[in-house]
N, C-alpha and C. Protein backbone atom coordinates (compact mmCIF):
# COMPACT_ATOMS: atom_id res chain seq x y z
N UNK A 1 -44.73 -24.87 51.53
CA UNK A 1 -44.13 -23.90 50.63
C UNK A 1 -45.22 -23.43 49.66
N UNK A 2 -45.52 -22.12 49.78
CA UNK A 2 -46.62 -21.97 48.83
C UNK A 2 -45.48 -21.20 47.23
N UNK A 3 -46.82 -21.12 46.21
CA UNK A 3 -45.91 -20.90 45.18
C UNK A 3 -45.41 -20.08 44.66
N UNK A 4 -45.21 -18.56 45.57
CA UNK A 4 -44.47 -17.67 45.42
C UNK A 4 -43.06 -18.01 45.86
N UNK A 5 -42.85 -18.71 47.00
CA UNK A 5 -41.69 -19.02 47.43
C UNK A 5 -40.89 -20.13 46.86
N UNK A 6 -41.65 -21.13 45.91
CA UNK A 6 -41.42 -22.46 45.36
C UNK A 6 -40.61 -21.24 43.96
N UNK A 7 -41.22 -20.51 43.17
CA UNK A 7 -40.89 -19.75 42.47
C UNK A 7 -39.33 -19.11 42.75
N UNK A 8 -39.76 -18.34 43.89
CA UNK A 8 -38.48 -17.55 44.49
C UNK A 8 -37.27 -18.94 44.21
N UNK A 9 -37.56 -20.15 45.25
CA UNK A 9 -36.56 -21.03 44.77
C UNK A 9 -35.77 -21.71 43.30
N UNK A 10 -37.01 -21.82 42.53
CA UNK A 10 -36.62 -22.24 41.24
C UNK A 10 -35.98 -21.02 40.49
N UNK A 11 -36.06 -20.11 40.96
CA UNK A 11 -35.44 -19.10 39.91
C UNK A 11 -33.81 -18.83 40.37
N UNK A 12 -33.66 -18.94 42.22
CA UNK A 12 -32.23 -19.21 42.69
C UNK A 12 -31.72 -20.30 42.09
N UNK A 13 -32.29 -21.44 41.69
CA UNK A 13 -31.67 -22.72 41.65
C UNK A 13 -31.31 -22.37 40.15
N UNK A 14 -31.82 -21.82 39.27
CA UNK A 14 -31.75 -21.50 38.01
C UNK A 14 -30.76 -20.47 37.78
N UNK A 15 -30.02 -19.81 38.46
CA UNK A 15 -29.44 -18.53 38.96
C UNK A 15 -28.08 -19.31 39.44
N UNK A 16 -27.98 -20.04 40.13
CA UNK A 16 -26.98 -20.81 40.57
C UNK A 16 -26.59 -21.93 39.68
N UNK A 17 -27.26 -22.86 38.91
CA UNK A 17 -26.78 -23.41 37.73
C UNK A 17 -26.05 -22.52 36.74
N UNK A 18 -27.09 -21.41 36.31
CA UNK A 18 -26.24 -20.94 34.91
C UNK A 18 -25.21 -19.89 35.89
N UNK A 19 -24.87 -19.52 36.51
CA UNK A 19 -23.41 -19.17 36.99
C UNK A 19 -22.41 -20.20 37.27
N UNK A 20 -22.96 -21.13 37.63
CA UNK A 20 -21.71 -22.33 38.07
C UNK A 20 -21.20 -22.96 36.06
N UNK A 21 -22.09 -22.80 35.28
CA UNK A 21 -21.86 -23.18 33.84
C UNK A 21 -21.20 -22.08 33.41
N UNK A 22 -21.76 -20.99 33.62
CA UNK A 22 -20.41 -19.81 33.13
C UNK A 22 -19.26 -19.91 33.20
N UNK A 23 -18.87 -19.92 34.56
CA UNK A 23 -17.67 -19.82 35.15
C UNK A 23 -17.05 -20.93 34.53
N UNK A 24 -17.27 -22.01 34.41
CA UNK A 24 -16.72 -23.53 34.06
C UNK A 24 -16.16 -23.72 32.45
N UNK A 25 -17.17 -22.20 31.45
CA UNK A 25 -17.15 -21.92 30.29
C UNK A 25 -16.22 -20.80 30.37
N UNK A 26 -16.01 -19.87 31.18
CA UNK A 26 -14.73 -19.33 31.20
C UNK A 26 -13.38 -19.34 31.86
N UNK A 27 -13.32 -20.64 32.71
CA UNK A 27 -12.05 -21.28 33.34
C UNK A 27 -11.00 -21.84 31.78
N UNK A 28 -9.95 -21.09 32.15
CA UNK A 28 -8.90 -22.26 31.14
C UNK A 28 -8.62 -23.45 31.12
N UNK A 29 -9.51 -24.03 29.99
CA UNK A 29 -8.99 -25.61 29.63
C UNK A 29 -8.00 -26.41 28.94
N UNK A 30 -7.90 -27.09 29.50
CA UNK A 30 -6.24 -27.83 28.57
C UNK A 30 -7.11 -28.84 28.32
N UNK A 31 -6.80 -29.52 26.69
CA UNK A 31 -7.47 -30.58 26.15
C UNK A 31 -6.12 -32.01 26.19
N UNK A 32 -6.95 -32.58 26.78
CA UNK A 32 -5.81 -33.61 27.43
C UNK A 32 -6.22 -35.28 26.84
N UNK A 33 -5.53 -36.38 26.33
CA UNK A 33 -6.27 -36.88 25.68
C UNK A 33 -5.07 -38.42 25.93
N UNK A 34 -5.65 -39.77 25.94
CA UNK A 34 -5.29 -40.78 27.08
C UNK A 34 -4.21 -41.42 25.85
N UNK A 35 -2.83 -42.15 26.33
CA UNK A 35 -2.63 -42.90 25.16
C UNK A 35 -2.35 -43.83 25.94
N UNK A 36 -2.58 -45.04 25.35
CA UNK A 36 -2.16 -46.28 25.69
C UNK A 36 -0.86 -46.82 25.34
N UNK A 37 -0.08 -47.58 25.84
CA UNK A 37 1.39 -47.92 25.33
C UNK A 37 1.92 -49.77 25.44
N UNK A 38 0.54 -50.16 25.50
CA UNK A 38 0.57 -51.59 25.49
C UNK A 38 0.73 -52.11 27.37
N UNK A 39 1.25 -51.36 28.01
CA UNK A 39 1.32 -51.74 29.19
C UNK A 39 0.80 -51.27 30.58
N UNK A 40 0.25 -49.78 29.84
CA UNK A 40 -0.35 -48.66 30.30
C UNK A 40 -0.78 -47.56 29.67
N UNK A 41 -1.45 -46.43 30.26
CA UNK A 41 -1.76 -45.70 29.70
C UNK A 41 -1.40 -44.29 30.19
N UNK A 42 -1.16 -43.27 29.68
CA UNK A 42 -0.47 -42.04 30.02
C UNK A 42 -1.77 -40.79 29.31
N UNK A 43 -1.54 -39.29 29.58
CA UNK A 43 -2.09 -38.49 29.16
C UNK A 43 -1.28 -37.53 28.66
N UNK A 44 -1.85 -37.13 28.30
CA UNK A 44 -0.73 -35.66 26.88
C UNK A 44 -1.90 -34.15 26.23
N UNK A 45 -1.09 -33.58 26.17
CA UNK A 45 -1.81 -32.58 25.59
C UNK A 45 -2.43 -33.70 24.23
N UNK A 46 -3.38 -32.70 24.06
CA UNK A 46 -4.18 -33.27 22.59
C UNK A 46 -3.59 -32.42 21.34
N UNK A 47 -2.51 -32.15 21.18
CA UNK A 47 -2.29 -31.84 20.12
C UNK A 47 -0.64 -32.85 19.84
N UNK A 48 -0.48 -33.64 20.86
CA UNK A 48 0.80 -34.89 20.46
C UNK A 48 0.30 -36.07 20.50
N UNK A 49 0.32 -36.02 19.29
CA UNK A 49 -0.13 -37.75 18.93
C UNK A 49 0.90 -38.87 18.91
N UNK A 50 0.80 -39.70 19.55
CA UNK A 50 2.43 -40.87 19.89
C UNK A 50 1.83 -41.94 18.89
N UNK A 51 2.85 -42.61 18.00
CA UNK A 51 2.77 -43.64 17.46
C UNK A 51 3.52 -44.52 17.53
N UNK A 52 3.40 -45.99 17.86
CA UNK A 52 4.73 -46.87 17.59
C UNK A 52 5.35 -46.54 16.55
N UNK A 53 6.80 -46.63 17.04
CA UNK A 53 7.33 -46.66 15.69
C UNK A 53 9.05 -47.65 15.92
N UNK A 54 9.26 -47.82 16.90
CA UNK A 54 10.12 -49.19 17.55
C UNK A 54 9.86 -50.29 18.15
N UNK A 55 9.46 -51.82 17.60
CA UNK A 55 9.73 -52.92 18.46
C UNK A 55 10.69 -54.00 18.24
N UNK A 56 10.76 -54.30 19.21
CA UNK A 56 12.14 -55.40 19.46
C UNK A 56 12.49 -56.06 20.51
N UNK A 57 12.50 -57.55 20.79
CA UNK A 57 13.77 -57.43 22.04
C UNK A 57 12.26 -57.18 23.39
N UNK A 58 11.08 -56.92 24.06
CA UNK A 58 10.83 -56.58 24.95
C UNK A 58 11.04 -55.10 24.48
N UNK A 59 11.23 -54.04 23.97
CA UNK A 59 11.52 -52.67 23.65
C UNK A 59 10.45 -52.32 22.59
N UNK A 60 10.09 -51.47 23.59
CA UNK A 60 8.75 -50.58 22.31
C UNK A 60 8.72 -48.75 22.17
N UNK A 61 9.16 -48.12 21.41
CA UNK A 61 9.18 -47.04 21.48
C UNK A 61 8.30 -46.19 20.70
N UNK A 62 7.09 -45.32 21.05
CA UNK A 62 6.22 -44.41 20.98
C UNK A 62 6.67 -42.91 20.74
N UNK A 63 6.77 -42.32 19.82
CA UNK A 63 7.42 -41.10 19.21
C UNK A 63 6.24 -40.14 18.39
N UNK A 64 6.21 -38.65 18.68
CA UNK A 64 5.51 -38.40 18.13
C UNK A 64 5.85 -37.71 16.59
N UNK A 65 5.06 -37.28 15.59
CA UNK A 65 5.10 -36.98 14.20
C UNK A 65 6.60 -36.88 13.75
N UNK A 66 6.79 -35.81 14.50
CA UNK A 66 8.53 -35.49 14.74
C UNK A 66 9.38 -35.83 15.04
N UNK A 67 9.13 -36.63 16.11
CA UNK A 67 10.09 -37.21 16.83
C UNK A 67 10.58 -36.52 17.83
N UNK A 68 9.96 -35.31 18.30
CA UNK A 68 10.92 -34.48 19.61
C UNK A 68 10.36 -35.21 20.98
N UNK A 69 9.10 -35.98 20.99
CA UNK A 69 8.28 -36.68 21.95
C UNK A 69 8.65 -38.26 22.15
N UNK A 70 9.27 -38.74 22.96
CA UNK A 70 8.82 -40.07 23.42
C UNK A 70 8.68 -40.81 24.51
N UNK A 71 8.14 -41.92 24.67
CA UNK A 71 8.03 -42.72 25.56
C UNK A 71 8.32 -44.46 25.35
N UNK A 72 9.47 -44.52 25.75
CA UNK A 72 10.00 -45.74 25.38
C UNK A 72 9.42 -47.06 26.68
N UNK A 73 9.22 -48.11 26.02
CA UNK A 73 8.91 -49.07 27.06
C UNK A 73 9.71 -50.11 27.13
N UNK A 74 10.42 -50.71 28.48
CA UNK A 74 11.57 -52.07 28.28
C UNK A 74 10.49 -52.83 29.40
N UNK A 75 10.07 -53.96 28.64
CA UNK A 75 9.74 -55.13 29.36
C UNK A 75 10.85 -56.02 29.68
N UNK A 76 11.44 -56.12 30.68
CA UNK A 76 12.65 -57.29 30.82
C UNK A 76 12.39 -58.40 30.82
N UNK A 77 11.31 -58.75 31.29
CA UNK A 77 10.89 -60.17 31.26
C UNK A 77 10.79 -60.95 29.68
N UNK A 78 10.30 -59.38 28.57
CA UNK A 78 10.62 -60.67 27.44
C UNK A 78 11.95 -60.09 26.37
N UNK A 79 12.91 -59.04 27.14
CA UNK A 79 14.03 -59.14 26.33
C UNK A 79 15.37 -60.42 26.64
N UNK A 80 16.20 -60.07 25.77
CA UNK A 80 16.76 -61.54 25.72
C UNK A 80 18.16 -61.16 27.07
N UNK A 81 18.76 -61.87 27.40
CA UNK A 81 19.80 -61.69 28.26
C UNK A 81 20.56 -60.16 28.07
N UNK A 82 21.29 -60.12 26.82
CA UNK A 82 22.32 -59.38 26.55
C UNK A 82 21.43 -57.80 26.45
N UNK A 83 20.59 -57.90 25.69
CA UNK A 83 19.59 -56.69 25.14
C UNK A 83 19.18 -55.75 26.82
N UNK A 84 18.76 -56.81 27.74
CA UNK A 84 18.64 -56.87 29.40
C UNK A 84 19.46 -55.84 29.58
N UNK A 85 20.53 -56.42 29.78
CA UNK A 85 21.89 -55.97 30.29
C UNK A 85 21.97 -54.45 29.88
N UNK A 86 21.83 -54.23 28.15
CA UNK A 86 22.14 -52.94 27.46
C UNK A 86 21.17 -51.85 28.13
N UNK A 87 19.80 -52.08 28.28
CA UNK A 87 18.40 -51.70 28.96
C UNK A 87 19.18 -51.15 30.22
N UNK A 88 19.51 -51.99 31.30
CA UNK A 88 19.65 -51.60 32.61
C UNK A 88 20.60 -49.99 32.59
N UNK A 89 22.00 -50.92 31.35
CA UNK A 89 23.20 -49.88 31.32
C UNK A 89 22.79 -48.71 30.92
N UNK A 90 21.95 -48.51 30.16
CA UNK A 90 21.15 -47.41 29.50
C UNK A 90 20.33 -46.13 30.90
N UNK A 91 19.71 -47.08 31.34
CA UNK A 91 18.58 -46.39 32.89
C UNK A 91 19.58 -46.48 33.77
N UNK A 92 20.91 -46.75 34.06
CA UNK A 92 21.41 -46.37 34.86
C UNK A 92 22.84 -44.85 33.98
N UNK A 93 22.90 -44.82 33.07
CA UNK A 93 23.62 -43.65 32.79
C UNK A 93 22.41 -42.32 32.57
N UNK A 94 21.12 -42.74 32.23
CA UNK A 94 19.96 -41.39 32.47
C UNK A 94 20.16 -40.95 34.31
N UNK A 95 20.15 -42.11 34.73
CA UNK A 95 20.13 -41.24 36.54
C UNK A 95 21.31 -40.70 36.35
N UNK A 96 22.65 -40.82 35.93
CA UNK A 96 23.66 -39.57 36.37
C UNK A 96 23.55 -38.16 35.81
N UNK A 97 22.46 -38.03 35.11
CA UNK A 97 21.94 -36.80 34.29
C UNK A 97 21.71 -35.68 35.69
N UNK A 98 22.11 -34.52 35.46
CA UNK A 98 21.34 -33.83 36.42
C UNK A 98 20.12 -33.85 36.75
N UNK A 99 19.35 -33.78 37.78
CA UNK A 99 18.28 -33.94 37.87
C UNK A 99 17.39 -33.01 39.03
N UNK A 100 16.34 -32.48 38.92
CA UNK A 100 15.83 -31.98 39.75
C UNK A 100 14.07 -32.44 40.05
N UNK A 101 13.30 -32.29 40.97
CA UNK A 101 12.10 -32.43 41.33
C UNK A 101 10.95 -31.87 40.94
N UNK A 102 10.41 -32.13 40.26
CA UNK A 102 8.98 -31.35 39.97
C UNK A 102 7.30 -32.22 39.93
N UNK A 103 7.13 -31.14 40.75
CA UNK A 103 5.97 -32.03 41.46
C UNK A 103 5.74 -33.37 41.51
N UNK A 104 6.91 -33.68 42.35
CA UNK A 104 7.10 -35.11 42.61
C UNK A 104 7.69 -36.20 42.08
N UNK A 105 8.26 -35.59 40.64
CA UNK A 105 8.68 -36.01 39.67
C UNK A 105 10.00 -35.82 39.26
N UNK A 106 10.88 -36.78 39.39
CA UNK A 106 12.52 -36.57 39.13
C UNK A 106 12.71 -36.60 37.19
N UNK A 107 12.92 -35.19 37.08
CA UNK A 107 13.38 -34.82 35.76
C UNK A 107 14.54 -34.85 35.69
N UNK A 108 15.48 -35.15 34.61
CA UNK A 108 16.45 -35.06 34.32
C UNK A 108 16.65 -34.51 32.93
N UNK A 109 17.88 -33.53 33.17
CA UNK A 109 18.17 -32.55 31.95
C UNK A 109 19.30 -33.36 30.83
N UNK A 110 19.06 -33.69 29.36
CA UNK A 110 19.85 -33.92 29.34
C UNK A 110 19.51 -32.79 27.75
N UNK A 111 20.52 -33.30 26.50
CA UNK A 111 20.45 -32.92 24.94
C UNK A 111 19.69 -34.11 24.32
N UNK A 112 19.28 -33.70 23.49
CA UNK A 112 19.17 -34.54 22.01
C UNK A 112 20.63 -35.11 21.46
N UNK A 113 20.61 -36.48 21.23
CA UNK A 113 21.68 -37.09 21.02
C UNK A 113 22.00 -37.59 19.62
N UNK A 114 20.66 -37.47 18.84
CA UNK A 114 20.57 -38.04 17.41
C UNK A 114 19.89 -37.76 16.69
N UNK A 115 19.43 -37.39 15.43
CA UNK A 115 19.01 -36.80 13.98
C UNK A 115 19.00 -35.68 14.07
N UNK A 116 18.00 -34.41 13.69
CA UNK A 116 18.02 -33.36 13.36
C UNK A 116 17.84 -32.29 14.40
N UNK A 117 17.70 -33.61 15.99
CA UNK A 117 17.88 -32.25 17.23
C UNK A 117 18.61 -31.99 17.56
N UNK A 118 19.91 -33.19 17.49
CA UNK A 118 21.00 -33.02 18.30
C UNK A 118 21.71 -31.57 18.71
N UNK A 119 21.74 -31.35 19.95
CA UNK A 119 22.08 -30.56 20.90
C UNK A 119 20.39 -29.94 21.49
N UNK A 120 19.90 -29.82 21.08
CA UNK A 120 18.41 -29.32 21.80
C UNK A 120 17.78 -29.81 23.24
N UNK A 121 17.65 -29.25 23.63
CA UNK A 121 17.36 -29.17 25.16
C UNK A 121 16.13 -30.27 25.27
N UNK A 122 16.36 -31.55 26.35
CA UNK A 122 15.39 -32.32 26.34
C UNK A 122 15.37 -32.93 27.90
N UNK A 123 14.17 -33.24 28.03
CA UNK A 123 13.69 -33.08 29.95
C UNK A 123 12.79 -34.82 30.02
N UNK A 124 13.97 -35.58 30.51
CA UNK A 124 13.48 -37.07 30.37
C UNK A 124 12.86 -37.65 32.21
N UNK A 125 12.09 -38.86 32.46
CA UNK A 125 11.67 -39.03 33.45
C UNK A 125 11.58 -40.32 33.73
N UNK A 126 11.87 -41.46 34.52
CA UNK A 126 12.27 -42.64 34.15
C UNK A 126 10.80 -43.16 35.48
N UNK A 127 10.10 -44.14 35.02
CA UNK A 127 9.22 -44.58 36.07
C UNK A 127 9.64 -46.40 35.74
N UNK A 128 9.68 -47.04 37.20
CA UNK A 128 9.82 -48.13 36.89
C UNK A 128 8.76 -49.09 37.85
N UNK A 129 8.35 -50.17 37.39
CA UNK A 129 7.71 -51.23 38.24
C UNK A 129 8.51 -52.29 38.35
N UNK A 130 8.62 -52.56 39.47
CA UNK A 130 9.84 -53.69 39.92
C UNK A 130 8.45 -54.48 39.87
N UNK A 131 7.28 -54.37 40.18
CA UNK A 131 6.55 -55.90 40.35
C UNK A 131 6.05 -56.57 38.61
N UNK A 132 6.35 -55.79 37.79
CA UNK A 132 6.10 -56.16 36.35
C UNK A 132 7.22 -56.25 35.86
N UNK A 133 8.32 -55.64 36.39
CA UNK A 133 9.73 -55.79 35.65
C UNK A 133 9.63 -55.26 34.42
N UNK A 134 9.10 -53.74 34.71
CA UNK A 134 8.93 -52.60 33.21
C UNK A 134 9.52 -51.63 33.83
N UNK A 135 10.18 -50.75 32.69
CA UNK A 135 10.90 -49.42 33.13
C UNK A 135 9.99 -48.82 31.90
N UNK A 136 10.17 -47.33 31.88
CA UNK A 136 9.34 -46.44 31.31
C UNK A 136 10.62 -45.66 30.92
N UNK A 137 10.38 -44.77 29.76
CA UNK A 137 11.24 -43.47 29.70
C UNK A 137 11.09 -42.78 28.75
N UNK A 138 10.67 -41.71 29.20
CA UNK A 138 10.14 -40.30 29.06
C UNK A 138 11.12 -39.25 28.44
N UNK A 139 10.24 -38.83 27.40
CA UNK A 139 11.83 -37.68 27.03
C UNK A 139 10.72 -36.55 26.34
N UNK A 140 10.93 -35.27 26.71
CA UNK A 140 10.00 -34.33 25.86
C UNK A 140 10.73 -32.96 25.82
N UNK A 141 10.95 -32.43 24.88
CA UNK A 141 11.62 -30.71 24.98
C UNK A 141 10.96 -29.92 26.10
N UNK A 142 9.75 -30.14 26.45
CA UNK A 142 9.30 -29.59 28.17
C UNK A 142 9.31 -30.24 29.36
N UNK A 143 9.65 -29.58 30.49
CA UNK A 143 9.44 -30.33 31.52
C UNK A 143 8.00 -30.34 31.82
N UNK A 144 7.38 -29.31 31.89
CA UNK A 144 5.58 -29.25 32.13
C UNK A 144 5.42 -30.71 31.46
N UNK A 145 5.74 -31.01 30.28
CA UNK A 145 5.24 -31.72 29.57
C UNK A 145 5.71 -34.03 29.72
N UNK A 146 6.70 -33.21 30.18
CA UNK A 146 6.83 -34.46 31.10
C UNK A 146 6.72 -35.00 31.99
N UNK A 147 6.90 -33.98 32.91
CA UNK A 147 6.23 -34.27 33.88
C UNK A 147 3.99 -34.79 34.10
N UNK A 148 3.68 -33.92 33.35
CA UNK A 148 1.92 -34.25 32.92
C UNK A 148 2.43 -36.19 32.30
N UNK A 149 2.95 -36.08 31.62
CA UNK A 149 2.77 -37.73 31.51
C UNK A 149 3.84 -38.67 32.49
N UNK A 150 4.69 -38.25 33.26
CA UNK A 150 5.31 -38.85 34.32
C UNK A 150 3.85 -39.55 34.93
N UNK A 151 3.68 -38.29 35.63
CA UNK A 151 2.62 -38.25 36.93
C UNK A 151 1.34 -39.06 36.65
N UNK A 152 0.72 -38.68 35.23
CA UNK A 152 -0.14 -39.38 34.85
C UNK A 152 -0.12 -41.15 34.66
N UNK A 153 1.01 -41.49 34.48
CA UNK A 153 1.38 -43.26 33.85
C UNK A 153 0.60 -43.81 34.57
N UNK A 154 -0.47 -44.68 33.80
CA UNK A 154 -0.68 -45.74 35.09
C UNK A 154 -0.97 -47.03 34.14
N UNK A 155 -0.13 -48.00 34.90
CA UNK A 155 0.20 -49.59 34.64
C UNK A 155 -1.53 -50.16 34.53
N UNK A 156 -1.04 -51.05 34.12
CA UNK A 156 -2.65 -52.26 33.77
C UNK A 156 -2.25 -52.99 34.50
């Protein structure tokens, strides 16, 4: 390769970097940002920040500023018998919720049931591990938005 052609190359290769960086600088980004929930970790837009703000019983619930966001966690293994029982009765009246599929993901429509939303439209998603004996549950005024942390959950 003599060094007109070594040239010719470095200036394609230079030509093909800063276009592949353009494009990447003008693709739409969503800023997406990891939370942990003691048993796993999920992803969310970066502008909902989840904080504990319920434990009890094996029951931990993650809510954001407002409260229109959460993600509740039931460990059965360390709630007590009766609390068990209330847990199951609970995840089995969310499945009679209507429900439909989104990308892979069984949403269910239900309302806001308590403080200052009640009646407001809310799109919940239930993930469970039978080999940890954890249920998950998801509740967000979007489905996009629940579904992104459905899909995303992943156990430790």
């Amino acid at each position: 390769m003599d060094k007109k052609d070594f040239l010719m190359f470095a200036a394609l290769f230079a030509a093909i970097v800063l276009l592949a960086l353009g494009i990447r600088t003008l693709a739409p980004q969503e800023n997406f940002h990891s939370i942990d929930v003691g048993v796993g970790t999920f992803n969310c837009s970066e502008n909902i920040n989840f904080t504990l703000t319920n434990s009890s019983d094996g029951f931990k619930e993650y809510t954001n500023e407002n409260k229109t966001y959460y993600v509740k966690v039931i460990d059965f293994k360390e709630t007590s018998f009766y609390s068990g029982i209330g847990y199951s009765m609970a995840l089995d009246y969310i499945r009679n919720y209507s429900s439909s599929s989104v990308d892979g993901v069984t949403v269910y429509k239900t309302t806001a049931n308590i403080g200052k939303y009640i009646g407001e439209e809310r799109h919940m998603a239930l993930i469970d591990n039978n080999e940890k004996n954890i249920s998950i549950i998801i509740s967000t005024p979007s489905v996009d938005d629940t579904v992104e942390i459905a899909s995303s959950f992943k156990f430790y």
